[in-house]
C-alpha atoms as a PDB file:
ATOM      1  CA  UNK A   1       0.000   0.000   0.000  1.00  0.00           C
ATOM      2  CA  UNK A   2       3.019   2.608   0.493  1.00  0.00           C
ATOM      3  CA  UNK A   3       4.623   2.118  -2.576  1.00  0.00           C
ATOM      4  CA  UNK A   4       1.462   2.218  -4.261  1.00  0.00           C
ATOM      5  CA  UNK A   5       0.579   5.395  -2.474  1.00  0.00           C
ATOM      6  CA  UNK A   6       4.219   6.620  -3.093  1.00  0.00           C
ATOM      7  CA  UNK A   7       3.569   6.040  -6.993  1.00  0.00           C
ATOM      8  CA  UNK A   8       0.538   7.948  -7.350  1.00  0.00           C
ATOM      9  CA  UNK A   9       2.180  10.675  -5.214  1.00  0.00           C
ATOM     10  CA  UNK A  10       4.960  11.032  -7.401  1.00  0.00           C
ATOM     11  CA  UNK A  11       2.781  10.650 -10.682  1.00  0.00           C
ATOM     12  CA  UNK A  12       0.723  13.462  -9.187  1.00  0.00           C
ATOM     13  CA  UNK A  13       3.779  15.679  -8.320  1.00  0.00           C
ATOM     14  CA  UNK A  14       4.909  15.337 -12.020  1.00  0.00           C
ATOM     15  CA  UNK A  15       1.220  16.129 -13.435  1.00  0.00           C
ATOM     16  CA  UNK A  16       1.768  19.453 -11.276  1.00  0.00           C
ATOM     17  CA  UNK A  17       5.232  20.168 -12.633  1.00  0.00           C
ATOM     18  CA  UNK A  18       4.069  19.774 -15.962  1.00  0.00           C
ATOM     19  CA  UNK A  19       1.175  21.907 -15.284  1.00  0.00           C
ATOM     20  CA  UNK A  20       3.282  24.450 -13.417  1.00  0.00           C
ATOM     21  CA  UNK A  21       5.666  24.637 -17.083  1.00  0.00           C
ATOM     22  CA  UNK A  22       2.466  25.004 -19.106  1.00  0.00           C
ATOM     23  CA  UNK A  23       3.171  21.418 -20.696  1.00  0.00           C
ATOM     24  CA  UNK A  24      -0.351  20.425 -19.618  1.00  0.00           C
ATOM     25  CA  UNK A  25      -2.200  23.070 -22.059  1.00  0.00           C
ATOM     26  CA  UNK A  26      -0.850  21.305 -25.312  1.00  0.00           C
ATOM     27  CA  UNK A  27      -2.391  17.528 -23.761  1.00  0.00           C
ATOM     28  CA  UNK A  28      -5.556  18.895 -23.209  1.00  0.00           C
ATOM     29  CA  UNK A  29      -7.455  17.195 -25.798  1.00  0.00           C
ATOM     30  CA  UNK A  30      -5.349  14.220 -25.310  1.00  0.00           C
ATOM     31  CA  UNK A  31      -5.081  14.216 -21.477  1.00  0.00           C
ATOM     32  CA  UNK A  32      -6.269  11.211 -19.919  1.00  0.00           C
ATOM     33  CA  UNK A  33      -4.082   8.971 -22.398  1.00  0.00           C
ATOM     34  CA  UNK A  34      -1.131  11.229 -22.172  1.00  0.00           C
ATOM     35  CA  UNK A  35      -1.469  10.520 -18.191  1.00  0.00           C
ATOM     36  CA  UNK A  36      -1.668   6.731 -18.903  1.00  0.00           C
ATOM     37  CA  UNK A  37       1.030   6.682 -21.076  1.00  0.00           C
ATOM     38  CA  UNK A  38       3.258   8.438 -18.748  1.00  0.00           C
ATOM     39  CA  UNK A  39       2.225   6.619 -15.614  1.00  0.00           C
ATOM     40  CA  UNK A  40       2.884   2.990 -17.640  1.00  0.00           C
ATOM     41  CA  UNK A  41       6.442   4.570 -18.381  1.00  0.00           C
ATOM     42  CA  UNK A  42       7.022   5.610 -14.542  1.00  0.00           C
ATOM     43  CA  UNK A  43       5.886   2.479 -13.114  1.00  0.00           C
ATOM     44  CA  UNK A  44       8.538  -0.214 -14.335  1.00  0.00           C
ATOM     45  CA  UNK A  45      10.681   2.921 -13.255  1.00  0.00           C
ATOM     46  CA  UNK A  46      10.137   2.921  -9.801  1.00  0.00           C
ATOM     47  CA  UNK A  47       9.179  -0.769  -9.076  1.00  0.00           C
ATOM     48  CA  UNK A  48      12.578  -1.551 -10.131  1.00  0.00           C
ATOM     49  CA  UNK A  49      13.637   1.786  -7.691  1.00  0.00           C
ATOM     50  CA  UNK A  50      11.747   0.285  -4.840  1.00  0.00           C
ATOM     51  CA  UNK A  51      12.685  -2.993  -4.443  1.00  0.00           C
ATOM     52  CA  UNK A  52      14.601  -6.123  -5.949  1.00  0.00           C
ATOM     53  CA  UNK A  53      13.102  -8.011  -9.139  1.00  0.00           C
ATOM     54  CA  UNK A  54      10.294  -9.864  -7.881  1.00  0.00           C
ATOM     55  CA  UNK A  55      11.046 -13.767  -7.152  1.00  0.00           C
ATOM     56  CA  UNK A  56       8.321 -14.595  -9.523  1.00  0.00           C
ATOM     57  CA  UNK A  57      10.235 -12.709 -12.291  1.00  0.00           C
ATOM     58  CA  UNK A  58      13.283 -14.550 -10.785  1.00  0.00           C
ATOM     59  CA  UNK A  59      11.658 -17.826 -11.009  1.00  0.00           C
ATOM     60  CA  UNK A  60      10.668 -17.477 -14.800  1.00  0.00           C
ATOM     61  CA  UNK A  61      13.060 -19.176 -17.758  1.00  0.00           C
ATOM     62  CA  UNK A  62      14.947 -16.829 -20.009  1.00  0.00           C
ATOM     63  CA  UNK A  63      12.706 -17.485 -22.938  1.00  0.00           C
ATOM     64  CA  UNK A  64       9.552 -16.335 -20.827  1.00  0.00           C
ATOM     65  CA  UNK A  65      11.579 -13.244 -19.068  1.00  0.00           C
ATOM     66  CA  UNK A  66      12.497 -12.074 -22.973  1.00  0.00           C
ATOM     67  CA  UNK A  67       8.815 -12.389 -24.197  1.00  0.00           C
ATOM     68  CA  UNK A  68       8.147 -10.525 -21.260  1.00  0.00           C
ATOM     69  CA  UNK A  69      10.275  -7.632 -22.611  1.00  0.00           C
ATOM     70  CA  UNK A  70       8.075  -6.319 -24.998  1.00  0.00           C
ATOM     71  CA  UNK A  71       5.472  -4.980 -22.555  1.00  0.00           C
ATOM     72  CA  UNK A  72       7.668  -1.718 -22.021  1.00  0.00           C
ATOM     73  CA  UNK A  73       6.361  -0.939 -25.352  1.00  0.00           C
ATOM     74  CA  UNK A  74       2.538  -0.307 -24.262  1.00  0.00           C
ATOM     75  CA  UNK A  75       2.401   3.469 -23.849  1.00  0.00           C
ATOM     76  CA  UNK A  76       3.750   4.219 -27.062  1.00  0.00           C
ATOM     77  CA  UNK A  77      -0.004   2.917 -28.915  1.00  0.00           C
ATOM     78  CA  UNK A  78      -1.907   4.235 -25.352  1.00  0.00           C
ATOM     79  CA  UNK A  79      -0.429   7.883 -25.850  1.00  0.00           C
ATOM     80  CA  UNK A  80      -0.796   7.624 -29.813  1.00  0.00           C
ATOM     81  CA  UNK A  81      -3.874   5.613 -31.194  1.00  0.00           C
ATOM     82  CA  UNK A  82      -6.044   8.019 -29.326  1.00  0.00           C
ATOM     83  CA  UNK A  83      -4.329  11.223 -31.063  1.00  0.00           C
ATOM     84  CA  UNK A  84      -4.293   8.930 -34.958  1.00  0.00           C
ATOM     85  CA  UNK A  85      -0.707   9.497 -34.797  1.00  0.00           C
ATOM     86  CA  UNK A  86       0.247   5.998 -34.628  1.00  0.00           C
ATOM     87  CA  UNK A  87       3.352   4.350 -36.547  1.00  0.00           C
ATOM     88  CA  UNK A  88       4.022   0.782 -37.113  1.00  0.00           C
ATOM     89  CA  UNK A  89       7.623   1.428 -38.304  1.00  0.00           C
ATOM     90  CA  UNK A  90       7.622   3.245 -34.841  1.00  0.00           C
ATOM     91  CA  UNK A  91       6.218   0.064 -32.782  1.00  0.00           C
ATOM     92  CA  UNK A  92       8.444  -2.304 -34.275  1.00  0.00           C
ATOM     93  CA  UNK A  93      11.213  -0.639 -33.626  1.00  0.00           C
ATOM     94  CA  UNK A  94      10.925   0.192 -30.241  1.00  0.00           C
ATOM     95  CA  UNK A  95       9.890  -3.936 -30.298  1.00  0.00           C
ATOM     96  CA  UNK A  96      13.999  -4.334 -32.144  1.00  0.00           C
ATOM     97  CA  UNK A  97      15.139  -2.568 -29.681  1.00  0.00           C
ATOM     98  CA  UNK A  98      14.011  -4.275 -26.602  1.00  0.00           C
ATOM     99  CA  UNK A  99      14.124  -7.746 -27.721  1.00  0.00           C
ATOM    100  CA  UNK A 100      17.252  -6.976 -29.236  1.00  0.00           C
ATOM    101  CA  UNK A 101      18.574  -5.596 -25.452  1.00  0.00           C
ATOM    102  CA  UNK A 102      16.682  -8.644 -23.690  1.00  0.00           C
ATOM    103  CA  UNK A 103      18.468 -11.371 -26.049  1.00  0.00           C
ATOM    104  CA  UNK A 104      21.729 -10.070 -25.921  1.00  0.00           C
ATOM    105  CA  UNK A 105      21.595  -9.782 -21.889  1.00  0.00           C
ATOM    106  CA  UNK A 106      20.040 -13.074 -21.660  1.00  0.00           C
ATOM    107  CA  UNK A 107      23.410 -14.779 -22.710  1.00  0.00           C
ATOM    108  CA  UNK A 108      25.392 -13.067 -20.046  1.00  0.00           C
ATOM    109  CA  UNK A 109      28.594 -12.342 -21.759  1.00  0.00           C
ATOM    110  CA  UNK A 110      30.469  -9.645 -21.583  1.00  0.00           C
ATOM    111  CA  UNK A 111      30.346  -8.617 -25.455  1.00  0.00           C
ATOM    112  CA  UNK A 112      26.727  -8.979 -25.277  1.00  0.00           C
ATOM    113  CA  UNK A 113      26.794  -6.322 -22.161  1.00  0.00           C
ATOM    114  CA  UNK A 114      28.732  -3.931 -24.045  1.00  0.00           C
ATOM    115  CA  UNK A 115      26.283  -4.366 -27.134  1.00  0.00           C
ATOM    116  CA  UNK A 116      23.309  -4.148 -25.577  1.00  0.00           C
ATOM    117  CA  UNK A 117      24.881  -0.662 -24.193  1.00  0.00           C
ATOM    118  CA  UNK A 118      25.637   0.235 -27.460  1.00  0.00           C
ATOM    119  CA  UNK A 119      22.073  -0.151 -28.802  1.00  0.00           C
ATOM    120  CA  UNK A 120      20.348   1.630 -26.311  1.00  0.00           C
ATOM    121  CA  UNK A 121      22.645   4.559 -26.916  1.00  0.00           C
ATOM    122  CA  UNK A 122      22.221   4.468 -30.840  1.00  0.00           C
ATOM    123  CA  UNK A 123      18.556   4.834 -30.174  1.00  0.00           C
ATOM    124  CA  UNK A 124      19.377   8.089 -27.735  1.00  0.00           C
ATOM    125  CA  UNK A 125      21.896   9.953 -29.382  1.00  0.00           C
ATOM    126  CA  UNK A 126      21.026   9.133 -33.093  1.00  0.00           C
ATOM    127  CA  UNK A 127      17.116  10.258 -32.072  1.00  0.00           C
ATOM    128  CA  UNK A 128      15.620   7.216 -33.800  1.00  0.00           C
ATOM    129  CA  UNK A 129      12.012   7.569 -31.661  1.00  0.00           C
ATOM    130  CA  UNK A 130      11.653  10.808 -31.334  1.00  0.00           C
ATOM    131  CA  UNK A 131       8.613  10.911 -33.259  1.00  0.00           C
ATOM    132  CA  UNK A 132       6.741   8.432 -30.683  1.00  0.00           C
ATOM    133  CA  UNK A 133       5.862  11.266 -28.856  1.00  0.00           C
ATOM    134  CA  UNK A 134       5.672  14.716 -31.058  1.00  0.00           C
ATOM    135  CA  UNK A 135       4.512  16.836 -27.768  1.00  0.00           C
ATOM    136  CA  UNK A 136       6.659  19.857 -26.654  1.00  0.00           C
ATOM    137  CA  UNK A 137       7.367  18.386 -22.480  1.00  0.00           C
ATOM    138  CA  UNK A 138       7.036  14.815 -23.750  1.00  0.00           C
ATOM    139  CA  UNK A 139      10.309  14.831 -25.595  1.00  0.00           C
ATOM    140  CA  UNK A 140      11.681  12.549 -23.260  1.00  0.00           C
ATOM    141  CA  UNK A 141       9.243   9.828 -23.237  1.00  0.00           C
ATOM    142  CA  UNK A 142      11.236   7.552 -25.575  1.00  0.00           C
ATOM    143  CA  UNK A 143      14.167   7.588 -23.360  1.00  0.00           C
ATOM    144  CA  UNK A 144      12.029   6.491 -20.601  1.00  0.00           C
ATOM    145  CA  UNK A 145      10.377   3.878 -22.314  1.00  0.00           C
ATOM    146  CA  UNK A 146      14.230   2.706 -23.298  1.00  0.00           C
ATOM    147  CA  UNK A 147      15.312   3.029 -19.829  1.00  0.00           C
ATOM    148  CA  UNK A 148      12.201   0.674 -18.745  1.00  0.00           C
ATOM    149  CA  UNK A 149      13.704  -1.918 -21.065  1.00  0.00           C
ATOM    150  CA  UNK A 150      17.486  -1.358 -19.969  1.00  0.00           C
ATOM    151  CA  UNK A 151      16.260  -1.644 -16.270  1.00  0.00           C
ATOM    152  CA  UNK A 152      14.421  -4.524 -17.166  1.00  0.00           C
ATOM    153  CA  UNK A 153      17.363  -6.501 -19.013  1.00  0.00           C
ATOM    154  CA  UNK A 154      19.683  -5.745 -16.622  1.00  0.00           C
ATOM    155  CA  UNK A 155      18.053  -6.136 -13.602  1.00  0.00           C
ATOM    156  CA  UNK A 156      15.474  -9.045 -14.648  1.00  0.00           C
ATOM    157  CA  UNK A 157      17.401 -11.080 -17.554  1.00  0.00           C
ATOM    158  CA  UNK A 158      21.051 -10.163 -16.765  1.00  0.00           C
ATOM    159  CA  UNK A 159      20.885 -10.212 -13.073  1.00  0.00           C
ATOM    160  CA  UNK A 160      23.822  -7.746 -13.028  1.00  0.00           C
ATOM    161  CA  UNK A 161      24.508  -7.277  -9.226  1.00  0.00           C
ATOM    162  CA  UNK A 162      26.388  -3.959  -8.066  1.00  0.00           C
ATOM    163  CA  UNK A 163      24.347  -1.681  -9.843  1.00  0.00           C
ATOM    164  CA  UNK A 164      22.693  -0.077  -6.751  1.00  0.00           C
ATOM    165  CA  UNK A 165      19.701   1.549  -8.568  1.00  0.00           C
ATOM    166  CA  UNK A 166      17.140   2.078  -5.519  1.00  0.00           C
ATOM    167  CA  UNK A 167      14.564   4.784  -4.373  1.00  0.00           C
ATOM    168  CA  UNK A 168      14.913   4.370  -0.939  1.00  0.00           C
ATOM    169  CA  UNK A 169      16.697   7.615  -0.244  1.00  0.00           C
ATOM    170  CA  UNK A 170      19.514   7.344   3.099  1.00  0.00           C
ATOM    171  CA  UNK A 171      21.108  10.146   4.544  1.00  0.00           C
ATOM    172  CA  UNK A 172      24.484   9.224   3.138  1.00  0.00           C
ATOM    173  CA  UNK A 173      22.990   9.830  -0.312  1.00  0.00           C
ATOM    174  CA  UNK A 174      22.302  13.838   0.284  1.00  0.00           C
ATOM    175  CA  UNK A 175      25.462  13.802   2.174  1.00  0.00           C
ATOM    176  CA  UNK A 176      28.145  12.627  -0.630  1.00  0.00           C
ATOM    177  CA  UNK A 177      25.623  14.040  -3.691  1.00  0.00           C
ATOM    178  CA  UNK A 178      26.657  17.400  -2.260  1.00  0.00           C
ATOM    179  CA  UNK A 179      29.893  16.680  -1.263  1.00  0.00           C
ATOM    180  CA  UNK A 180      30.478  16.016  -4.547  1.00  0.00           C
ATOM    181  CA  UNK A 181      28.712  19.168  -5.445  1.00  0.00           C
ATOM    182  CA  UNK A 182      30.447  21.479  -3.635  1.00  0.00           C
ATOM    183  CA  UNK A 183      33.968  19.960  -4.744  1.00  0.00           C
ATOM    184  CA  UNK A 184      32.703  20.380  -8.517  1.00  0.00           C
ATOM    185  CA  UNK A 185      31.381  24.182  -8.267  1.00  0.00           C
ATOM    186  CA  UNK A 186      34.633  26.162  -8.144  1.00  0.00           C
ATOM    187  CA  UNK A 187      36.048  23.566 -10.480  1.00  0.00           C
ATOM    188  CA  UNK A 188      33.511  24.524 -12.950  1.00  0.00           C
ATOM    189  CA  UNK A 189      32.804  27.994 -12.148  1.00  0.00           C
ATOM    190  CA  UNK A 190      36.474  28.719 -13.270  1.00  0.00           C
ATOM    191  CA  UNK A 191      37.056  26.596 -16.058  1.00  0.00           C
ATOM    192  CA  UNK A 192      33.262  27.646 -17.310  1.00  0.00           C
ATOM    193  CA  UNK A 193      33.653  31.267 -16.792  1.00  0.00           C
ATOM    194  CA  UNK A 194      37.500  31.211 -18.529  1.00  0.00           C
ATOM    195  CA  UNK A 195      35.892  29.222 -21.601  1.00  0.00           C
ATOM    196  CA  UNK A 196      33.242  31.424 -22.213  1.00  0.00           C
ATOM    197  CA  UNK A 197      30.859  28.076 -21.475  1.00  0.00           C
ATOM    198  CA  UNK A 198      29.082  29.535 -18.678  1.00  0.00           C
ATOM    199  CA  UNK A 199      27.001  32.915 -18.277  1.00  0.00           C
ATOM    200  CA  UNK A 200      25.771  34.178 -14.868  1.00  0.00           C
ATOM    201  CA  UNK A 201      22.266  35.373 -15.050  1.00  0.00           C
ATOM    202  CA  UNK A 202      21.166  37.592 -12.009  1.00  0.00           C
ATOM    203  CA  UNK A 203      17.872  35.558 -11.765  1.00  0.00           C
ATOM    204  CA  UNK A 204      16.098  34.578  -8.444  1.00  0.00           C
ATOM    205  CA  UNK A 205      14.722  31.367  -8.223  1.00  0.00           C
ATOM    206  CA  UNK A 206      12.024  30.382  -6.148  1.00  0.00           C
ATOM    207  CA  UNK A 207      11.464  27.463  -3.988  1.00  0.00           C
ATOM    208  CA  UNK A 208       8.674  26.283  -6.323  1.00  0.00           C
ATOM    209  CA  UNK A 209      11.000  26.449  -9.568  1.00  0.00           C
ATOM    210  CA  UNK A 210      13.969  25.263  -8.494  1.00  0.00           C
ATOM    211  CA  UNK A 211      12.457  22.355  -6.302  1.00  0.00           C
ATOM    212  CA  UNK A 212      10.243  21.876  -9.649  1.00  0.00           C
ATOM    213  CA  UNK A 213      13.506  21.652 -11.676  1.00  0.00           C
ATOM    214  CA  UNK A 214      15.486  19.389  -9.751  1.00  0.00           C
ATOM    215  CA  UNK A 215      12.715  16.861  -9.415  1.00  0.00           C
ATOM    216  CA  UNK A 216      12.386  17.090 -13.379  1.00  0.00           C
ATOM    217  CA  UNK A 217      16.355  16.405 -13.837  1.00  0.00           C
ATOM    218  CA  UNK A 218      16.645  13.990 -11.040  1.00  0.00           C
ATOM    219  CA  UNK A 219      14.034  11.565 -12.423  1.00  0.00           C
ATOM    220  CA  UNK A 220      14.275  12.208 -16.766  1.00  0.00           C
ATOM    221  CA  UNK A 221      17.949  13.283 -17.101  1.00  0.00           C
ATOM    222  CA  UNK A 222      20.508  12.145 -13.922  1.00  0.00           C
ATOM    223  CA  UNK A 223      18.981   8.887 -12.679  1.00  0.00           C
ATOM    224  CA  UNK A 224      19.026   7.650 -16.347  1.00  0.00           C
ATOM    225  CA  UNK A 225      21.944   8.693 -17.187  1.00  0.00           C
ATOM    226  CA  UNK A 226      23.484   7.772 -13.926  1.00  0.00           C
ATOM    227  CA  UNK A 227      22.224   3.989 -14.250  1.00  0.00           C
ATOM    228  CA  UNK A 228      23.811   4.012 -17.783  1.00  0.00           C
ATOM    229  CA  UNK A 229      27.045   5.417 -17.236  1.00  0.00           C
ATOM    230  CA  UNK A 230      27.837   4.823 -13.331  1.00  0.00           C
ATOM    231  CA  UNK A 231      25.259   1.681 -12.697  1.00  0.00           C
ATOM    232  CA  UNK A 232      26.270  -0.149 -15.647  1.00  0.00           C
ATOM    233  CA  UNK A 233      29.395   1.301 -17.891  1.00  0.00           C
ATOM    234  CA  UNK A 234      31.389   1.866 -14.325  1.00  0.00           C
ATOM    235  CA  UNK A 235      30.412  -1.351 -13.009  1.00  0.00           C
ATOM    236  CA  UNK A 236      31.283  -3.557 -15.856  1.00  0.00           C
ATOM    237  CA  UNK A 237      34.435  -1.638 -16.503  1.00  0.00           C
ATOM    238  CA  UNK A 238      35.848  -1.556 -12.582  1.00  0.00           C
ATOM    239  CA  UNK A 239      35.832  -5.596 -13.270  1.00  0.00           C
ATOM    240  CA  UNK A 240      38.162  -5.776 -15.305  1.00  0.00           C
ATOM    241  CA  UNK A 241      40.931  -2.708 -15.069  1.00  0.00           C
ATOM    242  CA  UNK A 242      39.977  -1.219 -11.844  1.00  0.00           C
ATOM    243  CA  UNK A 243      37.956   1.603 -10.320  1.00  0.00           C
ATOM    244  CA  UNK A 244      40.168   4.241 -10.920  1.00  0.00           C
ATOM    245  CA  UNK A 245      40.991   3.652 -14.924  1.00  0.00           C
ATOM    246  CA  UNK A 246      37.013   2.894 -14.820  1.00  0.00           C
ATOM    247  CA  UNK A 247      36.321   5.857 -13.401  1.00  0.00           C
ATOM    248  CA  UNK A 248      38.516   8.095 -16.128  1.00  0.00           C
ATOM    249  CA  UNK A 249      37.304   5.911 -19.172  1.00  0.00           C
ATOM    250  CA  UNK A 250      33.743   6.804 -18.137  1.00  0.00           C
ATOM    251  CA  UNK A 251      34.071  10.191 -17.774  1.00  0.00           C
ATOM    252  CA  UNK A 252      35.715  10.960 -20.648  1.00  0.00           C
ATOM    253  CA  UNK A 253      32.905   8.848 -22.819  1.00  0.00           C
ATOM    254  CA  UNK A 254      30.349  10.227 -20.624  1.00  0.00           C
ATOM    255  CA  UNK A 255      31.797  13.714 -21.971  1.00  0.00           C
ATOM    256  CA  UNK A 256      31.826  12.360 -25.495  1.00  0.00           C
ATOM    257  CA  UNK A 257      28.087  11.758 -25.250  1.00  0.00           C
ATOM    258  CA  UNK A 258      27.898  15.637 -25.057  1.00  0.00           C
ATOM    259  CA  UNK A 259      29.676  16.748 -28.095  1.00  0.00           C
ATOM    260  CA  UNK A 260      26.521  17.835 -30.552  1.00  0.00           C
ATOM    261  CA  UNK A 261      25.319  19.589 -27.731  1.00  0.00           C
ATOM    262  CA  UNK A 262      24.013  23.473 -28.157  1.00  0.00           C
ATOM    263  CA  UNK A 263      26.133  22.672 -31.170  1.00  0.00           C
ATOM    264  CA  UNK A 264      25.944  21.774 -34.802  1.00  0.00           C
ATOM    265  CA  UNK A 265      29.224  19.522 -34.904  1.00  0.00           C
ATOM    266  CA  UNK A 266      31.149  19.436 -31.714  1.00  0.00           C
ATOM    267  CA  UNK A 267      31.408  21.271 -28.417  1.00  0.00           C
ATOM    268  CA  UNK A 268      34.423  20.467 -27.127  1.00  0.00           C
ATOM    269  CA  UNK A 269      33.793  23.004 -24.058  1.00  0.00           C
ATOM    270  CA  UNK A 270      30.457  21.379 -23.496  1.00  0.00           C
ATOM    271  CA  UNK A 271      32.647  17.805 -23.612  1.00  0.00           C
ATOM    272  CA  UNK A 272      35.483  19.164 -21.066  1.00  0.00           C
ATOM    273  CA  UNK A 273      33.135  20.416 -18.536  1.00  0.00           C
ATOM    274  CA  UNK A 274      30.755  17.455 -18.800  1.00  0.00           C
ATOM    275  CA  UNK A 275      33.761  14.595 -19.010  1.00  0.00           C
ATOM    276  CA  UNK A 276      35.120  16.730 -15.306  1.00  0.00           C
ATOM    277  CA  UNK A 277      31.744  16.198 -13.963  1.00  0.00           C
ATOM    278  CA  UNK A 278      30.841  12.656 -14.886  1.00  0.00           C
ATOM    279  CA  UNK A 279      34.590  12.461 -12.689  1.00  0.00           C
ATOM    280  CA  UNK A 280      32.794  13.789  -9.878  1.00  0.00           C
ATOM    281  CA  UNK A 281      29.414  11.927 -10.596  1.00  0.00           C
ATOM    282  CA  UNK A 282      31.593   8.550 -10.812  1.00  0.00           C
ATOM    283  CA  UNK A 283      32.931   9.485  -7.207  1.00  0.00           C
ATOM    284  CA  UNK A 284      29.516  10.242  -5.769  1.00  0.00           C
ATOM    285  CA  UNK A 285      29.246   6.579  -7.296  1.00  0.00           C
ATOM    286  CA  UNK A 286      31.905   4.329  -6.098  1.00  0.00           C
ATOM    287  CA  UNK A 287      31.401   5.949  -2.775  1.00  0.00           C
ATOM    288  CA  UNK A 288      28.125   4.965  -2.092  1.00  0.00           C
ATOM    289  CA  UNK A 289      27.514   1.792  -5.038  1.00  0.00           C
ATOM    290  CA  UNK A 290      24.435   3.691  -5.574  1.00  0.00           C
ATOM    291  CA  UNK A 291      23.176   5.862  -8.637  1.00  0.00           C
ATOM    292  CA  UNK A 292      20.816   7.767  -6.399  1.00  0.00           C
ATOM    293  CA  UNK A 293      23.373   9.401  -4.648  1.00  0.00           C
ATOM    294  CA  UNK A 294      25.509  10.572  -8.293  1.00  0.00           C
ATOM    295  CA  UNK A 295      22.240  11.381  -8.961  1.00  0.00           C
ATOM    296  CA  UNK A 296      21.380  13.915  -6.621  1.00  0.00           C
ATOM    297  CA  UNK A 297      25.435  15.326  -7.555  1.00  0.00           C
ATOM    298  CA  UNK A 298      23.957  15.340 -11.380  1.00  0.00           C
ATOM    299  CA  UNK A 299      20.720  16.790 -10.779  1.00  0.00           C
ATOM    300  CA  UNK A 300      21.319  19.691  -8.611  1.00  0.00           C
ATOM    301  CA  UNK A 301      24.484  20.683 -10.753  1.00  0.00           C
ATOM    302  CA  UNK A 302      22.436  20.869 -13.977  1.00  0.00           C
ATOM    303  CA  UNK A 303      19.459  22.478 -11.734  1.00  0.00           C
ATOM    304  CA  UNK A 304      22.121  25.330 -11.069  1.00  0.00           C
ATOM    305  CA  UNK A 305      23.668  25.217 -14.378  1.00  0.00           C
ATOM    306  CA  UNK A 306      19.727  25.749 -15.666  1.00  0.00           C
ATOM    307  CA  UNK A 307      18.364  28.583 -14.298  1.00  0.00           C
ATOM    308  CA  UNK A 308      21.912  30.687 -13.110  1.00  0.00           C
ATOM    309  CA  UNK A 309      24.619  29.354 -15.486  1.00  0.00           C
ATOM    310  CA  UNK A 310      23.405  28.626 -18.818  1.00  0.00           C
END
């Protein structure tokens, strides 16, 4: 009953965020199946957040777990048979997609890992869905629905242990998140402000906007990216040559993935600062073997960068 009351909280805290950024005023003729859509997304999201993979999961054979798979692909026809915006070339390849993920991390080899990565982050960075969901504030639905199928191939058919991708916040996380932080700021502020990457903007923020943004960035933009890089990427690589080579190799790829960012080719200031925080992310990290607590390190640096930086 809590974590079902802890779900609709947080499903209702995002309906007011959305409504508090105007999103909700370009769903309204499609709002009850936008909500349904998004709420299907969420709710592999945090089950997987709130607990370990339930033992009847556990219990099931790899073929079953992999057929299995291709539920995460439900909200895509909820969210856009109701609007007659519906693709098949869209549905089946979400469908490649996860069954490609759940086969390769049903064989539990190391390639396979590393392939399965490499999929998931073809469909990101090369933009292949983002017509599934053609709403300014639902941009990011995709990646959600690709995260649901990551979390569920990693966590259900690869049974990858170390990742540390749970909810249930402890003290420790808020504590090292903003450790981590606070040893990042000047680090940035100087390098930023000597590049010409950052801008300070005289703006005051209030409680309801920044608390607004941070819960938006936490949930669509850290955590996912933290369970990719940190989670997964970190994990797998500490294995085999060690935390600390781990650690550099994912930053630096982690500031790779930036490099078309607020550019048309490549940002290598964008890449710099980004590859020196995913350093500081990776710390928050192996520190705690959680990704809520480089999380809360990701999310409330962006947050700043946001509103006072950008």
């Amino acid at each position: 009953m809590g974590r079902t009351f802890g779900f609709a909280a947080l499903v209702a805290a995002f309906i007011v965020v959305a409504g508090y950024f105007g999103a909700l005023d370009r769903l309204k003729d499609h709002l009850p199946s936008a909500i349904a859509s998004f709420a299907l997304l969420l709710a592999p999201y945090y089950a997987f957040g709130m607990g370990p993979v339930p033992d009847a999961i556990k219990a099931l054979g790899q073929p079953a777990k992999i057929a299995l798979a291709g539920l995460a692909v439900a909200p895509y026809p909820i969210f856009s048979v109701p609007r007659h915006d519906f693709h098949t070339e869209i549905l089946a390849g979400f469908l490649a997609v996860i069954y490609g993920v759940a086969v390769l991390l049903s064989l539990k080899r190391g390639w396979a890992d590393w392939s399965a990565l490499l999929l998931l982050a073809g469909a990101v960075e090369l933009h292949w869905f983002d017509r599934a969901w053609p709403v300014p504030g639902m941009s990011g639905m995709p990646k959600l629905l690709l995260l649901d199928a990551a979390l569920y191939g990693f966590l259900a058919i690869r049974e990858l242990d170390g990742i540390g991708f749970d909810f249930r916040p402890r003290w420790s996380d808020l504590r090292i998140g903003l450790r981590e932080f606070a040893l990042y700021a000047p680090v940035a502020l100087a390098l930023g402000l000597a590049l010409g990457f950052l801008h300070v903007h005289k703006t005051l923020a209030n409680p309801l906007w920044f608390g607004s943004g941070w819960l938006f960035t936490l949930f669509f933009i850290a955590v996912p990216e933290e369970f990719f890089f940190r989670g997964v990427m970190l994990n797998l690589l500490e294995r085999r040559v060690g935390a600390r080579t781990a650690l550099i190799a994912t930053s630096v790829l982690f500031g790779l993935a930036h490099f078309n960012k607020r550019a048309a080719f490549f940002n290598w200031r964008y890449v710099a600062l980004a590859a020196i925080a995913g350093w500081f992310y990776g710390r928050a990290w192996v520190a705690s073997r959680r990704v809520l607590t480089a999380s809360i390190t990701h999310a409330t640096i962006d947050t700043v960068w946001s509103i006072w930086l950008r």
